[in-house]
Protein backbone atom coordinates (compact mmCIF):
# COMPACT_ATOMS: atom_id res chain seq x y z
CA UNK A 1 19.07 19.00 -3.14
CA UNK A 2 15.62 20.57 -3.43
CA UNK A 3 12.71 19.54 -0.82
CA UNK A 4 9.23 19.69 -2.39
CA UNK A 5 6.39 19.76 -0.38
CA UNK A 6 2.88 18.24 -2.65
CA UNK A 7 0.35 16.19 -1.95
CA UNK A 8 -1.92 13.22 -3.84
CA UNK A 9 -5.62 12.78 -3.04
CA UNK A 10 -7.84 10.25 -4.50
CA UNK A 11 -11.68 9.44 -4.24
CA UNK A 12 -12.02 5.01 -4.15
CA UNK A 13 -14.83 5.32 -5.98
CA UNK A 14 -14.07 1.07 -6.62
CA UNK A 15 -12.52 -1.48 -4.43
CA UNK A 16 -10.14 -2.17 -7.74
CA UNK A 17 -6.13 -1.40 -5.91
CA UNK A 18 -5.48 2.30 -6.77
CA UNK A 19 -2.35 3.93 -6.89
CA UNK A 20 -2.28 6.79 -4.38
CA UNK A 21 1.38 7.78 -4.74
CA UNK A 22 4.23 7.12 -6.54
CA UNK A 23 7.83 8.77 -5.51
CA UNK A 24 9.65 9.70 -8.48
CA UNK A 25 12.19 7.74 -10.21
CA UNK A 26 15.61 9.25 -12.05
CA UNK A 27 14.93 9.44 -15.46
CA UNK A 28 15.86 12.40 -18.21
CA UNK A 29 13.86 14.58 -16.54
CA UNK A 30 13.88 14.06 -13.25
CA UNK A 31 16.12 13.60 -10.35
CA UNK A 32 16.18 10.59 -7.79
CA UNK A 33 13.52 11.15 -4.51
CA UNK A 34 13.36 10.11 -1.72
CA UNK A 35 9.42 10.76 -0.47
CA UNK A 36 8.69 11.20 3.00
CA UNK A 37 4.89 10.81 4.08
CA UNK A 38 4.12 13.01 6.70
CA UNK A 39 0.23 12.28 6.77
CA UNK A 40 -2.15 9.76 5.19
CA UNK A 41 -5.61 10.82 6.33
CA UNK A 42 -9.06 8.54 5.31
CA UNK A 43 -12.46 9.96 5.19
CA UNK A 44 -15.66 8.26 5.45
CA UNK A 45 -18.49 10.36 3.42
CA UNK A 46 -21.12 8.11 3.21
CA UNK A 47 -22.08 7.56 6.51
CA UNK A 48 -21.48 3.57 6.70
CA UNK A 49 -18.56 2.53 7.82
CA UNK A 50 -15.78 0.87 5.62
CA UNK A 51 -12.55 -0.39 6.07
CA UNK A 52 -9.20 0.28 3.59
CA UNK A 53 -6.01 -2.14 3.03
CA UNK A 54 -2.80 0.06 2.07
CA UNK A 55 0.13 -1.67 0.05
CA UNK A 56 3.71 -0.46 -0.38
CA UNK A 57 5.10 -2.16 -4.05
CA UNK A 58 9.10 -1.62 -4.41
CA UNK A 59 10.82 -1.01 -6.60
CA UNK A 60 11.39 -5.42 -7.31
CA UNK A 61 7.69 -5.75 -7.25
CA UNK A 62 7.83 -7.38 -4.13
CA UNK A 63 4.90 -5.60 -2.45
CA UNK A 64 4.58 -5.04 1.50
CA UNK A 65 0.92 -4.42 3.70
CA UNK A 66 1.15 -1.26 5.44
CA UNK A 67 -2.70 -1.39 6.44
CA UNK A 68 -4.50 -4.84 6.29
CA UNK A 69 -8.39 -3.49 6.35
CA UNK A 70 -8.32 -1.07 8.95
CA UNK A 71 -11.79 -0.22 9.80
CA UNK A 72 -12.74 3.25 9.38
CA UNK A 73 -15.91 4.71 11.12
CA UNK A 74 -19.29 6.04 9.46
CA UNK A 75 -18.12 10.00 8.57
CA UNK A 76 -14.62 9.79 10.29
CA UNK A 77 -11.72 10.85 9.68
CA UNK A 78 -8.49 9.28 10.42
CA UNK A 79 -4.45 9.85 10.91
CA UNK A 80 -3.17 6.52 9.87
CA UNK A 81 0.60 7.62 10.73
CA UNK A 82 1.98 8.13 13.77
CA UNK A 83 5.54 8.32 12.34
CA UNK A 84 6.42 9.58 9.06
CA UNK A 85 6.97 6.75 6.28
CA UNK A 86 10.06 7.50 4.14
CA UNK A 87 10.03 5.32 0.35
CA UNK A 88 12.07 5.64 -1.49
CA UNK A 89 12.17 6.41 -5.69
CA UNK A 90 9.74 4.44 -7.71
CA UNK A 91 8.24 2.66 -4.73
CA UNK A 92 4.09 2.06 -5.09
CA UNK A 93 1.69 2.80 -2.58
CA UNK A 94 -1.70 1.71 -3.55
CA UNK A 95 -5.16 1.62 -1.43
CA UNK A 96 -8.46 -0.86 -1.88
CA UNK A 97 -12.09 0.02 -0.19
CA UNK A 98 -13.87 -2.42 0.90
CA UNK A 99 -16.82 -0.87 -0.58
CA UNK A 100 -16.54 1.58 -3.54
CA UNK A 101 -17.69 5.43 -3.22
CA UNK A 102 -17.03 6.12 0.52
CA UNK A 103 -13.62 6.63 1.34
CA UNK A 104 -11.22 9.43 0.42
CA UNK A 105 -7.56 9.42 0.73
CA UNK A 106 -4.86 12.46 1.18
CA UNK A 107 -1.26 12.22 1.56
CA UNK A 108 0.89 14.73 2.75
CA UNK A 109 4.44 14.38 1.27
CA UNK A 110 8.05 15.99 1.49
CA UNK A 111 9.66 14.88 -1.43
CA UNK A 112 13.78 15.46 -1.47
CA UNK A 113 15.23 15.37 -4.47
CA UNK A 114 19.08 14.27 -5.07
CA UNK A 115 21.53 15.79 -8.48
C-alpha cells in the first residue's frame, strides 16, 4: 500500500460540468485507489458573488449531488467539507459555476493505493 498525497485545481472559466477529480482506476499501469478528500476549497475572484453545484459520477454512471448551488460570497473563500469524502477508484467528481470566470476550485487528496 502506498498513500499519495496530490492535489487538482481548476479555474470554471464556463458553467459547462468540469471534471475536478478523478480517483484512479486499476489498469496496466496503475494500482486500484481509494481517494480520500480532505479539503475542497472555492474562491470567488471577481468580486460578485456566484454559486457552484458539485456532482459525484460512479463508477455505473449513476451520478450523486454533493453540492446543489451553494452560494459562494463576492471574494470568499470557502471549506465545503467538514468531514473528509472517501470515493472510491474511477468515481467522477465534477463542478458547474453559475457564471463562468469567477470561481476557483482546489482539492486536497490522500490517495491510497492497493497491489
Amino acid at each position: 500500500m502506498a498513500n499519495i498525497y496530490t492535489n487538482s485545481k481548476v479555474d470554471l472559466t464556463s458553467t459547462a460540468e468540469t471534471v475536478v477529480y478523478t480517483s484512479p482506476a486499476a489498469g496496466t499501469s496503475t494500482t486500484a485507489t481509494t481517494s480520500i478528500i480532505k479539503s475542497i476549497l472555492v474562491s470567488e475572484d471577481s468580486g460578485n458573488a456566484d454559486s457552484i453545484t458539485l456532482t459525484l459520477t460512479d463508477a455505473s454512471s449513476n451520478v450523486f449531488s454533493l453540492f446543489k448551488t451553494k452560494a459562494i460570497s463576492a471574494n470568499a473563500t470557502v471549506e465545503l467539507l467538514t468531514h473528509p469524502l472517501v470515493i472510491t477508484e474511477g468515481e467522477v467528481i465534477k463542478a458547474t459555476a453559475a457564471t463562468g470566470n469567477r470561481l476557483h476550485i482546489i482539492f486536497s487528496v490522500l490517495q491510497i493505493t492497493r497491489e
